[in-house]
C-alpha atoms as a PDB file:
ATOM      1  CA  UNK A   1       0.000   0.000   0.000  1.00  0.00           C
ATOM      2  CA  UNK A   2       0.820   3.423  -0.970  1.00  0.00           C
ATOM      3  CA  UNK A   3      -0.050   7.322  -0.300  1.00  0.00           C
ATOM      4  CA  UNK A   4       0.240  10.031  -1.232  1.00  0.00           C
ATOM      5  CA  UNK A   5      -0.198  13.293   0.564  1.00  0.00           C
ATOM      6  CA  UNK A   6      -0.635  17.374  -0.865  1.00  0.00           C
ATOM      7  CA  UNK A   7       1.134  16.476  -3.684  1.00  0.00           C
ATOM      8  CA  UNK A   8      -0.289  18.068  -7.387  1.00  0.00           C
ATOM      9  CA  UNK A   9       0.266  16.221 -10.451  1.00  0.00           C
ATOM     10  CA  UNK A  10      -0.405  18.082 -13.994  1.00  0.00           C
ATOM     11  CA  UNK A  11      -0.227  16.215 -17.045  1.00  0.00           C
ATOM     12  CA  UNK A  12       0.833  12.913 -15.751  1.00  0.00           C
ATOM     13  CA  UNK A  13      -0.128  10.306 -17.540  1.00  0.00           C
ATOM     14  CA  UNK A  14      -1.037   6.852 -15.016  1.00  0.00           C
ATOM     15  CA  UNK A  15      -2.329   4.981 -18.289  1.00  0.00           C
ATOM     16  CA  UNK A  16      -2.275   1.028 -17.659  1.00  0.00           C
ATOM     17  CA  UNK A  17      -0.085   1.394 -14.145  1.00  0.00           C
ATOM     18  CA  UNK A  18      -0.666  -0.636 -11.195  1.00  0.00           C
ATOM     19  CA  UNK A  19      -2.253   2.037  -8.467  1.00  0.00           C
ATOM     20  CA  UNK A  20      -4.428  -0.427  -6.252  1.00  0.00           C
ATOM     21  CA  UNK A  21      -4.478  -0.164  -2.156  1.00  0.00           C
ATOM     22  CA  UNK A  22      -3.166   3.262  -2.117  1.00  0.00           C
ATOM     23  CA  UNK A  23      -4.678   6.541  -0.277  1.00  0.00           C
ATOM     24  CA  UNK A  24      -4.965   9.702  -1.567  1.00  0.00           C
ATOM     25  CA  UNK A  25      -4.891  12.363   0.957  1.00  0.00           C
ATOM     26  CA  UNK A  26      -5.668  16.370  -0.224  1.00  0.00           C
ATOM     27  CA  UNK A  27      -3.821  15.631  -3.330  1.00  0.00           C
ATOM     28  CA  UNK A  28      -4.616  17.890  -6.767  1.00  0.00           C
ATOM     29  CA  UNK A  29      -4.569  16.046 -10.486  1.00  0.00           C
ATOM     30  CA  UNK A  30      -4.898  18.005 -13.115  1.00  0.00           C
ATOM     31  CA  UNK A  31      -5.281  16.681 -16.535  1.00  0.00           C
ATOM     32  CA  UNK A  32      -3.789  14.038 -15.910  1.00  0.00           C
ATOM     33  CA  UNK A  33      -4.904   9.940 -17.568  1.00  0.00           C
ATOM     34  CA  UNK A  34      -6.045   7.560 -16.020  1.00  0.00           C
ATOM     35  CA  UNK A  35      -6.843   5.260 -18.729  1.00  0.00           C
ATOM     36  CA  UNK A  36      -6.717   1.529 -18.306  1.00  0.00           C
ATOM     37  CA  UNK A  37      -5.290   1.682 -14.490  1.00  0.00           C
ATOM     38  CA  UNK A  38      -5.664  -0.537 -11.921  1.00  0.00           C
ATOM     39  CA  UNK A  39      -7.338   1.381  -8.732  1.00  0.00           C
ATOM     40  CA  UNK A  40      -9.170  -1.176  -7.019  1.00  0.00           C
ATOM     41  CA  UNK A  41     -10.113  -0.381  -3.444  1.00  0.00           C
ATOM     42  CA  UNK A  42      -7.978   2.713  -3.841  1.00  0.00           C
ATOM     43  CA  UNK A  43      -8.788   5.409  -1.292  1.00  0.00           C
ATOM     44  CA  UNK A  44      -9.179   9.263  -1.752  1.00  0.00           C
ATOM     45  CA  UNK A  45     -10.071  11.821   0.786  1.00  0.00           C
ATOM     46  CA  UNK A  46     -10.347  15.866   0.004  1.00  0.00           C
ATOM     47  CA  UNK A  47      -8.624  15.375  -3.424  1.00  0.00           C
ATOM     48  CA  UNK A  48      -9.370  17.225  -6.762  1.00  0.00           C
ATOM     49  CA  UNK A  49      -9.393  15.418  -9.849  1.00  0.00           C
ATOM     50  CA  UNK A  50      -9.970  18.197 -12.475  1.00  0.00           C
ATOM     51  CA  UNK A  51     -10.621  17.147 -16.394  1.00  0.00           C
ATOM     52  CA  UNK A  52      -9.262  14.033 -15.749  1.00  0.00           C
ATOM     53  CA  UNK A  53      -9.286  10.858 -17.963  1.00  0.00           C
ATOM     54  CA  UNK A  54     -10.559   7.341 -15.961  1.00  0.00           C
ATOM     55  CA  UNK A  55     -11.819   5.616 -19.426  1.00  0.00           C
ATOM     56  CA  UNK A  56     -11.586   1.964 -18.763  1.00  0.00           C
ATOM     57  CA  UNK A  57     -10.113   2.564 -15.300  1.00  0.00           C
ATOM     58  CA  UNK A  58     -10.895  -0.354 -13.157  1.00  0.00           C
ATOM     59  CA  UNK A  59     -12.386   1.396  -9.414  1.00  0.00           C
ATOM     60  CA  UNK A  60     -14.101  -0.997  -8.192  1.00  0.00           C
ATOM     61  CA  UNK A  61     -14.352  -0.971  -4.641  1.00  0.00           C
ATOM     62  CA  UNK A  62     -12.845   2.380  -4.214  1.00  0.00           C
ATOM     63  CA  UNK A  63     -13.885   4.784  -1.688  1.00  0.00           C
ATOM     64  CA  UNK A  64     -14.380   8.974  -2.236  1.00  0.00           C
ATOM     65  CA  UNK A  65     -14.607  10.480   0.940  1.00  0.00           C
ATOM     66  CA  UNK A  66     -15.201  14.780  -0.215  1.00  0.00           C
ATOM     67  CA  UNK A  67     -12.958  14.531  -3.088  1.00  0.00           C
ATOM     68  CA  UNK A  68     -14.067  16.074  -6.039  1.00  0.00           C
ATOM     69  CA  UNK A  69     -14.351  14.867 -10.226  1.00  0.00           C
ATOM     70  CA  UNK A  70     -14.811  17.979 -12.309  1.00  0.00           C
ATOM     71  CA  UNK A  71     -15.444  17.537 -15.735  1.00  0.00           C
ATOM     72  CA  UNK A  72     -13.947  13.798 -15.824  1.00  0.00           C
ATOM     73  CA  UNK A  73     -14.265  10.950 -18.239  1.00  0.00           C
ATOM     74  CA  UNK A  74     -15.334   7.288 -16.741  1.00  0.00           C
ATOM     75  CA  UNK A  75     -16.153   6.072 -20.081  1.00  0.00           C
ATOM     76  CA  UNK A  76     -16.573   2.179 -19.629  1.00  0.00           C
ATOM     77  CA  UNK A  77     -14.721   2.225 -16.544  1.00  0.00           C
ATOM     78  CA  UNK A  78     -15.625   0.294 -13.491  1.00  0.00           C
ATOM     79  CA  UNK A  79     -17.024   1.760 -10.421  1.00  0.00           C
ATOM     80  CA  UNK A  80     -18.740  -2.239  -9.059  1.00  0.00           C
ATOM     81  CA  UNK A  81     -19.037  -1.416  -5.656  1.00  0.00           C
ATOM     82  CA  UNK A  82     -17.434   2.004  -5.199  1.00  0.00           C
ATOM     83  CA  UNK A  83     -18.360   4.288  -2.763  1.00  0.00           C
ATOM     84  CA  UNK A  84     -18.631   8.311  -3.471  1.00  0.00           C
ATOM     85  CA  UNK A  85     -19.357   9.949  -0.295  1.00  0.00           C
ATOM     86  CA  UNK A  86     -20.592  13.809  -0.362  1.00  0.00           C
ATOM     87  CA  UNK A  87     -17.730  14.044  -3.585  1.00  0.00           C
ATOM     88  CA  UNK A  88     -18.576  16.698  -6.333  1.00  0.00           C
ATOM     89  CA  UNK A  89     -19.151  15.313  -9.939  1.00  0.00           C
ATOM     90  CA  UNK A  90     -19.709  18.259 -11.438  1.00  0.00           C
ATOM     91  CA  UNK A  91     -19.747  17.724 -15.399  1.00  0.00           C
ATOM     92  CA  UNK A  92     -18.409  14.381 -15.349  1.00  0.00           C
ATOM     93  CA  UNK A  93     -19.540  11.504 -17.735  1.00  0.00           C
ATOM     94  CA  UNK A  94     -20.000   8.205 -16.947  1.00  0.00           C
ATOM     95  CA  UNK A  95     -20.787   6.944 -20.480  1.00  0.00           C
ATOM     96  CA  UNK A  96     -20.632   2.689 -20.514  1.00  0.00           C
ATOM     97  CA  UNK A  97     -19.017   2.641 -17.225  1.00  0.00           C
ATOM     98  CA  UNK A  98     -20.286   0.114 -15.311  1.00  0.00           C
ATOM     99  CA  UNK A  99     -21.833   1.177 -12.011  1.00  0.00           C
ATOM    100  CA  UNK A 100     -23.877  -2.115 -10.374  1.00  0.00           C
ATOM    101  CA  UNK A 101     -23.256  -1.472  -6.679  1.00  0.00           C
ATOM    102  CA  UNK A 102     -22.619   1.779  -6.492  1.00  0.00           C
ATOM    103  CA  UNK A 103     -23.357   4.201  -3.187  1.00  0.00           C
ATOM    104  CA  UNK A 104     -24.031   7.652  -4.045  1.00  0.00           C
ATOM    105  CA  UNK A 105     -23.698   9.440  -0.475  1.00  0.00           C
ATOM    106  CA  UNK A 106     -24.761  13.254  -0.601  1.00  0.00           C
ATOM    107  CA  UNK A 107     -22.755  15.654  -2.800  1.00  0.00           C
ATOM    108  CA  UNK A 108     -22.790  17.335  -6.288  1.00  0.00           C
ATOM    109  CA  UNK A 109     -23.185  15.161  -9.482  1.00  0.00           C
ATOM    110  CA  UNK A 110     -24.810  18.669 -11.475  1.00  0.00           C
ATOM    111  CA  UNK A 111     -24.091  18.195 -15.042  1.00  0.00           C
ATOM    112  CA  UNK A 112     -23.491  14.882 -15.400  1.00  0.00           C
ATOM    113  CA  UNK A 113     -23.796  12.125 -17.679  1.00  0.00           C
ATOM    114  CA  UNK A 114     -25.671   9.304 -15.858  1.00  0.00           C
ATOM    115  CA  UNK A 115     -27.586   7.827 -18.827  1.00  0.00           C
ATOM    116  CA  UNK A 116     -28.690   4.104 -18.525  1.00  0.00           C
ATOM    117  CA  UNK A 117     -27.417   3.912 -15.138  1.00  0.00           C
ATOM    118  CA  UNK A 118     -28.701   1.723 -12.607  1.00  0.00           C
ATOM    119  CA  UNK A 119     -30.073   2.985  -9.104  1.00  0.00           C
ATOM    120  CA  UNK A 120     -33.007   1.357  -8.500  1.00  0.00           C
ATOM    121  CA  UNK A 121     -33.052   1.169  -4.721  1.00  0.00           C
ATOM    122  CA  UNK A 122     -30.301   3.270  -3.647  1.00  0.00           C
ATOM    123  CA  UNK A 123     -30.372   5.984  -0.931  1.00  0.00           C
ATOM    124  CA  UNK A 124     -29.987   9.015  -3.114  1.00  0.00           C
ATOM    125  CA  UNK A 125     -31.645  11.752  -0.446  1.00  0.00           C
ATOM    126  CA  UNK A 126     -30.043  15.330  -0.650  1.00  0.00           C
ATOM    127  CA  UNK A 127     -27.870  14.441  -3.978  1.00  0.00           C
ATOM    128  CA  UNK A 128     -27.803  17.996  -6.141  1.00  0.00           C
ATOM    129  CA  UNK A 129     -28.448  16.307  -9.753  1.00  0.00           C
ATOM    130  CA  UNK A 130     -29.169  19.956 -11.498  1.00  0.00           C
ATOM    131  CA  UNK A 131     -29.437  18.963 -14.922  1.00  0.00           C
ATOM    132  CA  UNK A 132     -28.221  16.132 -15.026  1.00  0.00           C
ATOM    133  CA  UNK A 133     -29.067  13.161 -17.659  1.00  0.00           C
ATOM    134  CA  UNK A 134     -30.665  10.371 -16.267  1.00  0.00           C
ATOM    135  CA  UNK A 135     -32.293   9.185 -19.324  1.00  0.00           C
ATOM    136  CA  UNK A 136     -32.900   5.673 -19.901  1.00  0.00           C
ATOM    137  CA  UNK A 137     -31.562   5.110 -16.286  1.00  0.00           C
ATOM    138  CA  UNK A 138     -33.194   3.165 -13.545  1.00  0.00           C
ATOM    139  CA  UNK A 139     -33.901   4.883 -10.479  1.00  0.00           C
ATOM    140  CA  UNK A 140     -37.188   2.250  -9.400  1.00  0.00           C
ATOM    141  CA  UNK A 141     -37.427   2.061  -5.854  1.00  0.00           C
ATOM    142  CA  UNK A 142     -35.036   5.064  -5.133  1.00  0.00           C
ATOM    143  CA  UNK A 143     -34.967   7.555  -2.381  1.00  0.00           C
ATOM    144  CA  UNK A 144     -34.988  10.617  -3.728  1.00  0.00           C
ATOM    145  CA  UNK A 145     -36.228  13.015  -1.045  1.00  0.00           C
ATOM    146  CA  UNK A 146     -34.712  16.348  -0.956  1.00  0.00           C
ATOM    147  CA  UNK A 147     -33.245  16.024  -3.969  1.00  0.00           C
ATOM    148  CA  UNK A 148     -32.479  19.084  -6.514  1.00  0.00           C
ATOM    149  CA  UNK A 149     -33.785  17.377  -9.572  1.00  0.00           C
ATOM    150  CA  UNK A 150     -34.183  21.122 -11.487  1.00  0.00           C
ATOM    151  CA  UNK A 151     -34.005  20.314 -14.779  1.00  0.00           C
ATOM    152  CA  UNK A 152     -32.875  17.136 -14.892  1.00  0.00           C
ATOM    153  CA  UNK A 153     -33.197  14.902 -18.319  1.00  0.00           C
ATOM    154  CA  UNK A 154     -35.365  11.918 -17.691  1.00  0.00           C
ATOM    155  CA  UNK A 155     -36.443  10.146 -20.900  1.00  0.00           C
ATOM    156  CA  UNK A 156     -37.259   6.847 -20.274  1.00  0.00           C
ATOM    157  CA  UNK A 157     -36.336   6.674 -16.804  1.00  0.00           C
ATOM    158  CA  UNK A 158     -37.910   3.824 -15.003  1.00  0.00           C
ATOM    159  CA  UNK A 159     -39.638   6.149 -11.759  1.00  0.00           C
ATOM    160  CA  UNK A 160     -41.740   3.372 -10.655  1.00  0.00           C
ATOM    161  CA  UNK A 161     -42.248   3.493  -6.723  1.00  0.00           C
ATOM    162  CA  UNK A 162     -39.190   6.132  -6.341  1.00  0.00           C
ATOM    163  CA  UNK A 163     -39.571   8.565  -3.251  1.00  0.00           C
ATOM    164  CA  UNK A 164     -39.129  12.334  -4.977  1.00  0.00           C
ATOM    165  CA  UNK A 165     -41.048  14.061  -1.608  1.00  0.00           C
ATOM    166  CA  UNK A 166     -39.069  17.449  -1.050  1.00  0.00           C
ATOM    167  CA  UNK A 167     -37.055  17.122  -4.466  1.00  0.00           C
ATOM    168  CA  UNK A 168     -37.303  20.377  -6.511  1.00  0.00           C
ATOM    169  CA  UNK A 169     -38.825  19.280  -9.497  1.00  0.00           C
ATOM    170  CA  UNK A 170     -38.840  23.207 -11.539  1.00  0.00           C
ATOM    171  CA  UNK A 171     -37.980  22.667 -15.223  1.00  0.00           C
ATOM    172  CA  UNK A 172     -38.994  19.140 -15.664  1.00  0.00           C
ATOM    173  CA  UNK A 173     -41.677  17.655 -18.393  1.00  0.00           C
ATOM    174  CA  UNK A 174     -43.274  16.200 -16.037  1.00  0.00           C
ATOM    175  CA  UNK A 175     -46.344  15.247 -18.811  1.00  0.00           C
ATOM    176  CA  UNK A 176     -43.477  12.764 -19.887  1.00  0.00           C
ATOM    177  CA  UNK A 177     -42.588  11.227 -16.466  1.00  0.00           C
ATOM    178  CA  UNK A 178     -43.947   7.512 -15.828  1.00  0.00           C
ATOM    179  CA  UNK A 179     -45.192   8.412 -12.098  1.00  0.00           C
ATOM    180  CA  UNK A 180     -46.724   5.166 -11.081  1.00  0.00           C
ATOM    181  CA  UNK A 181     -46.004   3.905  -7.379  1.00  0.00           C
ATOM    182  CA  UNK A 182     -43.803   7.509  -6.852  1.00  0.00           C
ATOM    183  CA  UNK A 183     -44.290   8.893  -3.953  1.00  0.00           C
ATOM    184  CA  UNK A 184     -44.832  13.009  -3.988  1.00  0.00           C
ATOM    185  CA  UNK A 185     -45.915  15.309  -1.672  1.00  0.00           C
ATOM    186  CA  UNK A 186     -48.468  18.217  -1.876  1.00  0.00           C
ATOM    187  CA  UNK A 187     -46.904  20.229  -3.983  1.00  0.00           C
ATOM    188  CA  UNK A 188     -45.438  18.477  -6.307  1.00  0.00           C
ATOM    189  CA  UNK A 189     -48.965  16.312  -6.640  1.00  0.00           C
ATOM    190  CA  UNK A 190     -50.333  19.657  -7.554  1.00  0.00           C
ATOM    191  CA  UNK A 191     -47.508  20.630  -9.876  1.00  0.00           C
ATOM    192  CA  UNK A 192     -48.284  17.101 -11.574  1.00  0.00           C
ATOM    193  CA  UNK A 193     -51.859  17.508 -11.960  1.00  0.00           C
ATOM    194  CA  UNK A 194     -51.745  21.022 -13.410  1.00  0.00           C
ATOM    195  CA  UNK A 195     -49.114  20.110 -16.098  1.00  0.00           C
ATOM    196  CA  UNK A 196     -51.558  17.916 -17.417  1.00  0.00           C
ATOM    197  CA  UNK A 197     -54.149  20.742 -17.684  1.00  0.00           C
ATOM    198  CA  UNK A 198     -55.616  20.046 -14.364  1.00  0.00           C
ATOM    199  CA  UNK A 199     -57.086  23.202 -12.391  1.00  0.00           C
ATOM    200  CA  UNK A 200     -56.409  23.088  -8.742  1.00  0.00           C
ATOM    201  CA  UNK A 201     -57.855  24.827  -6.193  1.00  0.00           C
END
């Protein structure tokens, strides 16, 4: 096992190395590649990973305590299992990676790419997902309470029996949302009903 502490890499490339165990503590990457590494069960606390590269990364089982992705690529990498605890994802995409397992805990994933994802189930409460793409994604049985879903993309999403009370819900179609089994509260009930023409008094 390995760590590394304050240090700032820019432009390193990591392609295809070896980097699993290791800890990450308050370290800065900055365009730096990732691609093809080994960084199962890797550990990173209060890091910054800033237009980084992570396609076909392996991550499984890696934990993200506060660290941040800004604008990364996880294009068919693999996050089975990893844990990404109040982390900001700002802008990252997540095209193809695979993501079975995965525990979203709090933080920022605005801007991201999350299409056919699976989260059916999780505990997603308080996540900020401002427009976001969740299309074709499974979020069935999900907790979503709390969550700032403004504007969020979700074309074919499977909502079925998802939690969204006390989710801000302002710019979505929601005349294209499969609500069946979702649990909303007042307001948003009303919000529902009046996109489809309802009048509520």
């Amino acid at each position: 096992m390995y760590q590394y502490k304050d240090r700032e890499f820019v432009d390193v490339h990591f392609d295809g190395r070896d980097l699993r165990y290791g800890e990450l503590l308050s370290c800065i990457f900055k365009n730096c590649t990732f691609m093809n590494t080994s960084m199962e069960e890797i550990d990173t606390s209060y890091c910054r990973f800033i237009e980084c590269d992570f396609k076909g990364a392996a991550l499984n089982a890696s934990i993200h305590t506060e660290s941040a992705f800004e604008n990364c690529k996880f294009n068919g990498a693999n996050l089975f299992v990893a844990k990404f605890i109040s982390c900001k994802m700002t802008g990252s995409d997540f095209s193809g990676a695979q993501m079975d397992g995965i525990t979203l805990s709090e933080g920022d994933w605005s801007y991201t790419n999350l299409r056919h994802t699976k989260l059916g189930k999780q505990d997603l409460r308080r996540i900020r997902f401002f427009e976001a793409d969740l299309s074709d994604s499974d979020l069935a049985k999900a907790d979503l309470r709390d969550c700032d879903l403004t504007r969020v993309t979700f074309s074919r999403t499977k909502l079925q029996g998802a939690d969204l009370r006390g989710a801000t819900l302002d710019g979505i179609d929601l005349k294209s949302l499969d609500v069946k089994g979702v649990r909303m509260d007042m307001e948003q009930a009303v919000l529902f009903l009046r996109s489809h023409g309802a009048k509520v008094d």
